[in-house]
C-alpha atoms as a PDB file:
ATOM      1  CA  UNK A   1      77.744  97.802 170.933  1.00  0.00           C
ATOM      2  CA  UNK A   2      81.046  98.411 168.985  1.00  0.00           C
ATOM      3  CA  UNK A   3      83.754  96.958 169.929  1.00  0.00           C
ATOM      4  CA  UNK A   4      87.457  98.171 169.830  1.00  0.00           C
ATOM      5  CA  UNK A   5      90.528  95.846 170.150  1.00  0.00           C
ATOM      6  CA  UNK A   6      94.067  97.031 171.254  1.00  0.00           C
ATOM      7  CA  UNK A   7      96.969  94.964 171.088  1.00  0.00           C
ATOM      8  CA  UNK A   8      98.705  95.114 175.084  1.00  0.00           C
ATOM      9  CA  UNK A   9     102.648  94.264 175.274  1.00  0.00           C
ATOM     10  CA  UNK A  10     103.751  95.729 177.687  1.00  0.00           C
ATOM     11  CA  UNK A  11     105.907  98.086 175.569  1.00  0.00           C
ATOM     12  CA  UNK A  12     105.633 102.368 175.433  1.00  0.00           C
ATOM     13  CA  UNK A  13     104.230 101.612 171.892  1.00  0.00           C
ATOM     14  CA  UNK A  14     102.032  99.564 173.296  1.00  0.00           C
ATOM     15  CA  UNK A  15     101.155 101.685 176.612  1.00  0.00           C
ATOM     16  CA  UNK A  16     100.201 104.254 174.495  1.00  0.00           C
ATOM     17  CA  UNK A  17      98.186 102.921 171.716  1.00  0.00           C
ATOM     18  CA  UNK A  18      96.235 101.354 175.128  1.00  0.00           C
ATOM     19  CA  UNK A  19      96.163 105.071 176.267  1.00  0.00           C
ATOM     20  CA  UNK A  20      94.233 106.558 172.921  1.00  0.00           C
ATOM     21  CA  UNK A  21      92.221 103.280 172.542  1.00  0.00           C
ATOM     22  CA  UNK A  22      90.753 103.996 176.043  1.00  0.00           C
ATOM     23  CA  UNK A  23      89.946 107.517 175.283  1.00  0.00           C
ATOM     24  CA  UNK A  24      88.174 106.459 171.793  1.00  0.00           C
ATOM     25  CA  UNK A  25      86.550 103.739 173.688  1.00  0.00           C
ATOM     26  CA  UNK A  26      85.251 106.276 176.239  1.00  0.00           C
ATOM     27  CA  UNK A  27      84.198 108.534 173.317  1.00  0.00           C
ATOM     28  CA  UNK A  28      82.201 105.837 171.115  1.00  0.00           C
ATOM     29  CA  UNK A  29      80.796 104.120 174.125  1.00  0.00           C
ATOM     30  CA  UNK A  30      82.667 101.079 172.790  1.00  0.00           C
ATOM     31  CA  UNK A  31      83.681  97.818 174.428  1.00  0.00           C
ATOM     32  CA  UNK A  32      87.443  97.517 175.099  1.00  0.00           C
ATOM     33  CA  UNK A  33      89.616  94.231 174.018  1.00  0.00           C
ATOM     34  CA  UNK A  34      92.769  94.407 175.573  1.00  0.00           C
ATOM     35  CA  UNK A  35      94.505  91.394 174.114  1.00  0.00           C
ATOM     36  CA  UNK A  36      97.840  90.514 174.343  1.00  0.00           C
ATOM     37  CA  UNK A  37      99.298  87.602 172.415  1.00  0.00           C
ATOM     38  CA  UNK A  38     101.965  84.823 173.616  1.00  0.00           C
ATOM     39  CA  UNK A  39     103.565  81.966 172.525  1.00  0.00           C
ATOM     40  CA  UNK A  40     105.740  79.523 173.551  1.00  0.00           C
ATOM     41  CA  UNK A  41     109.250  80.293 172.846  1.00  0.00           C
ATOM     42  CA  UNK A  42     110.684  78.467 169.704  1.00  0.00           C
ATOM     43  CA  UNK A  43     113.949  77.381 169.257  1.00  0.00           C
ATOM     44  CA  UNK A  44     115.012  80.523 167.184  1.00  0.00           C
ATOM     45  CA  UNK A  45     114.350  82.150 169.698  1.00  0.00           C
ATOM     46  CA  UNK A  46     117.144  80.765 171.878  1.00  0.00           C
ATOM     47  CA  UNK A  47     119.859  81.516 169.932  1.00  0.00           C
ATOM     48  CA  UNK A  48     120.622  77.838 169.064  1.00  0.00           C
ATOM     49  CA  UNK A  49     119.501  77.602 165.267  1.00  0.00           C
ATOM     50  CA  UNK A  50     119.011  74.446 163.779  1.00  0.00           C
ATOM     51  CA  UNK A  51     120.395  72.354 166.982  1.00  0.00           C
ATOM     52  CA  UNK A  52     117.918  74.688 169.070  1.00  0.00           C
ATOM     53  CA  UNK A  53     115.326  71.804 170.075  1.00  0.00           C
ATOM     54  CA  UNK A  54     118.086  69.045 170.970  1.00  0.00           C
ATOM     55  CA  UNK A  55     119.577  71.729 173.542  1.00  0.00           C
ATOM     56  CA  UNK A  56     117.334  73.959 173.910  1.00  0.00           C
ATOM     57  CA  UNK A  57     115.870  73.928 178.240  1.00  0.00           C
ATOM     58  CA  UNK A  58     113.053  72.702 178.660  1.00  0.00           C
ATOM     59  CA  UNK A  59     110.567  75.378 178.523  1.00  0.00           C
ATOM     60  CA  UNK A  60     107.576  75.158 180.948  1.00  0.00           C
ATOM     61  CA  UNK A  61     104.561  76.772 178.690  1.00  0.00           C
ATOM     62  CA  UNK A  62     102.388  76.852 182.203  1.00  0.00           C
ATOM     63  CA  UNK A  63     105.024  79.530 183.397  1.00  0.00           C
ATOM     64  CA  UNK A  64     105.407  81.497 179.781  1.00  0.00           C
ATOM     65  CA  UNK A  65     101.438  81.727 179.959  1.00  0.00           C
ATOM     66  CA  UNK A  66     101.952  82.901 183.655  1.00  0.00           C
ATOM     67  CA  UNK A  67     104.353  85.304 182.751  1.00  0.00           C
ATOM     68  CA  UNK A  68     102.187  86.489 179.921  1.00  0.00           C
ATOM     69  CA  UNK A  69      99.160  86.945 182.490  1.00  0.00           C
ATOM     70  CA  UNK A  70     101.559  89.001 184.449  1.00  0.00           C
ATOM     71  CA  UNK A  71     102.362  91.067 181.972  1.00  0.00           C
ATOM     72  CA  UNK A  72      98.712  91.428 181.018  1.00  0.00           C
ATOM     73  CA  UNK A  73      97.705  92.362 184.551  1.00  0.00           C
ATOM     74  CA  UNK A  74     100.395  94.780 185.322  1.00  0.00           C
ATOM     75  CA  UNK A  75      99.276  96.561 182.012  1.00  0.00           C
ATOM     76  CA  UNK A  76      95.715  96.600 183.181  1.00  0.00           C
ATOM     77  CA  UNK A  77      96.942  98.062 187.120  1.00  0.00           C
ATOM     78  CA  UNK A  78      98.266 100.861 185.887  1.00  0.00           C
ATOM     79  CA  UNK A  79      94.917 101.955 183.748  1.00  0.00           C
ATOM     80  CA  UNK A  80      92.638 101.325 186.681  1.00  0.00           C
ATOM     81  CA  UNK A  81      91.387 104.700 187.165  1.00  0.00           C
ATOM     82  CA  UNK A  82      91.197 105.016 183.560  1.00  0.00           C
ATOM     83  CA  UNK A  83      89.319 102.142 182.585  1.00  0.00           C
ATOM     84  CA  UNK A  84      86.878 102.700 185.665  1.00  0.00           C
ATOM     85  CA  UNK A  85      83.097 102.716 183.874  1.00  0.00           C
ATOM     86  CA  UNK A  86      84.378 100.792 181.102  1.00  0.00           C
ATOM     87  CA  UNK A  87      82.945  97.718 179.795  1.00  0.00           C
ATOM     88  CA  UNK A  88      86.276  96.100 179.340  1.00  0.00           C
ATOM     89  CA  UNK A  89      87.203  92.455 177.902  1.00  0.00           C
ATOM     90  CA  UNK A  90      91.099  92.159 178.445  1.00  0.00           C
ATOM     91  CA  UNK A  91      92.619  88.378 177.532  1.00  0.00           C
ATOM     92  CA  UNK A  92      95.424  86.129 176.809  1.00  0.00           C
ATOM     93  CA  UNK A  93      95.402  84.819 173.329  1.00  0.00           C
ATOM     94  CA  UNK A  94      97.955  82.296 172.550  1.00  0.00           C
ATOM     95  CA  UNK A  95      99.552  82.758 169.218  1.00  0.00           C
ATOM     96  CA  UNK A  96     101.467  85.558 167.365  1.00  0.00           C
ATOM     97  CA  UNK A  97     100.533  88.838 167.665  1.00  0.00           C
ATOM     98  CA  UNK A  98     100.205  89.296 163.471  1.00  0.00           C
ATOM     99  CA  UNK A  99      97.548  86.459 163.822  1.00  0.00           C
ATOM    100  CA  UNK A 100      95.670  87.319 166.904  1.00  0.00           C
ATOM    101  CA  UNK A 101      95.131  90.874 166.462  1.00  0.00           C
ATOM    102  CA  UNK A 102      94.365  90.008 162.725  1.00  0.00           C
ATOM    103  CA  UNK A 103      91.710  87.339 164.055  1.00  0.00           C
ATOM    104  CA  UNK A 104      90.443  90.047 166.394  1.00  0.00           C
ATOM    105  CA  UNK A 105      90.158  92.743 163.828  1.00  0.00           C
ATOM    106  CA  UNK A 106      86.881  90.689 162.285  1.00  0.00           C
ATOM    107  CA  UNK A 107      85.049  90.814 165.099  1.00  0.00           C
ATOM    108  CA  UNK A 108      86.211  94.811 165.954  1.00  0.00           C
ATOM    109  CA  UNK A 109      85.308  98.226 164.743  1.00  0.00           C
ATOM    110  CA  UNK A 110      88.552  99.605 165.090  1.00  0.00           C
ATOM    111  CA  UNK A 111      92.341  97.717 165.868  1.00  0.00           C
ATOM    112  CA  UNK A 112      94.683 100.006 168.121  1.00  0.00           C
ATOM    113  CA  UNK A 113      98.405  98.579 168.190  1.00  0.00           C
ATOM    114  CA  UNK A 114     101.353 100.850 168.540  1.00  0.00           C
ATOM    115  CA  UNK A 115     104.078 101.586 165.829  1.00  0.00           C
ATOM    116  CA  UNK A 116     106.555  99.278 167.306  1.00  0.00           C
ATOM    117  CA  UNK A 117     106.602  96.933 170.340  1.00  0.00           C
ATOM    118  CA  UNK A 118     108.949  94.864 172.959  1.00  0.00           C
ATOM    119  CA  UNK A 119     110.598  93.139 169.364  1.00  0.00           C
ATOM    120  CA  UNK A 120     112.484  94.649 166.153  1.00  0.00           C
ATOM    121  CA  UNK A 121     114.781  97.748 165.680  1.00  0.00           C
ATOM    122  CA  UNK A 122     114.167 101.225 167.552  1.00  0.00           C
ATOM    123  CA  UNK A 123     115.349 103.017 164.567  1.00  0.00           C
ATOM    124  CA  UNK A 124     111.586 101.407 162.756  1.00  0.00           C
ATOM    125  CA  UNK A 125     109.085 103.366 161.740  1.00  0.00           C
ATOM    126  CA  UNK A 126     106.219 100.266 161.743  1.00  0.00           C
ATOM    127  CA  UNK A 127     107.175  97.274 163.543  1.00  0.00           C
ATOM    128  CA  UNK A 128     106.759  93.943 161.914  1.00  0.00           C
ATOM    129  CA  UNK A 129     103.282  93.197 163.737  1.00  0.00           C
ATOM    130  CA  UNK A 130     101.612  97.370 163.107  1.00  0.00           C
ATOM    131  CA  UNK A 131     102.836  96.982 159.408  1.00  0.00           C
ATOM    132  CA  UNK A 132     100.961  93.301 158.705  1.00  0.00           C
ATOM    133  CA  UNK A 133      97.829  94.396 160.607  1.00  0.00           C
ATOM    134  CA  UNK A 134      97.565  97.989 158.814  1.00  0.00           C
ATOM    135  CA  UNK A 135      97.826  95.493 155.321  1.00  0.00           C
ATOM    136  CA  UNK A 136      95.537  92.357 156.614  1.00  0.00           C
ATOM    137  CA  UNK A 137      93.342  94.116 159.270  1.00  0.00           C
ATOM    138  CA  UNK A 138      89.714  93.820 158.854  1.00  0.00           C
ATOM    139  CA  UNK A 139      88.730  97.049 160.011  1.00  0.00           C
ATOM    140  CA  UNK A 140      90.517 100.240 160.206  1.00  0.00           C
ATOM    141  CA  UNK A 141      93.116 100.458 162.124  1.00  0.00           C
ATOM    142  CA  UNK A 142      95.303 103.042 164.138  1.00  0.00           C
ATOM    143  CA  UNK A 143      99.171 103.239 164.616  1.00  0.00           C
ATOM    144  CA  UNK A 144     100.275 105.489 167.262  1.00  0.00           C
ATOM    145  CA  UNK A 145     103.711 106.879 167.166  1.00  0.00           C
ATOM    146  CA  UNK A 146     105.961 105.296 169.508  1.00  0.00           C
ATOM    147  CA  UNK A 147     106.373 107.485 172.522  1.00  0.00           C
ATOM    148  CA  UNK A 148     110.079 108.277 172.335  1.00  0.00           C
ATOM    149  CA  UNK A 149     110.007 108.989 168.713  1.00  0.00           C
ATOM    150  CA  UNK A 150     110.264 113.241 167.858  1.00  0.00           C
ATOM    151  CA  UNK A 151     109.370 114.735 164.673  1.00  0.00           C
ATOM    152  CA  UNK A 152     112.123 117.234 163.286  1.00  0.00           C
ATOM    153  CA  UNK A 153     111.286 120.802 162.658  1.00  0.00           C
ATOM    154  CA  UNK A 154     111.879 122.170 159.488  1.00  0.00           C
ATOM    155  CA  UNK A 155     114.670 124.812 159.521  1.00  0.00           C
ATOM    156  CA  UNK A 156     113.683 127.478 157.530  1.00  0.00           C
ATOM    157  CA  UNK A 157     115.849 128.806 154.744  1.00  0.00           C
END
């Protein structure tokens, strides 16, 4: 059975490239992956630079993977009636999202990930993570537009 793997953050990118992946997944009698990747915060990531670990707080990675689940589940409850007769395989994956949907892309016939997520700048046409996996992806892959983002007319002269 093929297999297609969409990358879940919680975003509107994200709720949407979940959205057509569903719909494609319906049409190729494919296997859904919903996977959504988490890490453990670094010490970047608090603001603190250099000095981050010495005074960083303690971060408790049982409650980041909890809050990851959460995020995860909440995703899947609002697809329910959606995903209904779907054979569906939705995960954690610890890691960054560049390397876990990049992982997941060998084992896929088709990545889903939307054109920017929870991170970056709104102003972004790819995000960070839907630019590396379009490059390193093993498989084709689809960007969806973000949600929010309109496409000008063309006045005519």
């Amino acid at each position: 059975m093929s297999r297609i793997v969409v990358g879940s953050d919680g975003s509107e990118g994200g709720n949407a490239a979940l959205g057509w992946a569903i719909e494609e997944a319906k049409l190729r009698h494919a296997t859904l992956e919903v996977v959504h990747a988490w890490q453990p915060m670094s010490p970047a990531w608090t603001g603190l630079g250099a000095m981050g670990s010495a005074m960083a707080p303690p971060v408790d990675v049982e409650d980041l993977r909890a809050y990851a689940q959460g995020i995860l589940d909440a995703v899947l409850a609002t697809r329910t009636h959606e995903l209904a007769g779907l054979d569906v395989d939705a995960h954690l994956a610890e890691g960054h999202p560049i390397d876990v949907l990049v992982e997941a892309s060998k084992h896929a016939e088709l990545l889903v990930v939307g054109s920017r997520g929870l991170g970056g700048f709104r102003g972004a046409l790819l995000g960070s993570v839907s630019q590396h996996v379009v490059h390193h992806g093993h498989c084709p892959v689809v960007v969806l537009p973000h949600p929010t983002d309109h496409t000008h007319e063309h006045s005519q002269a």
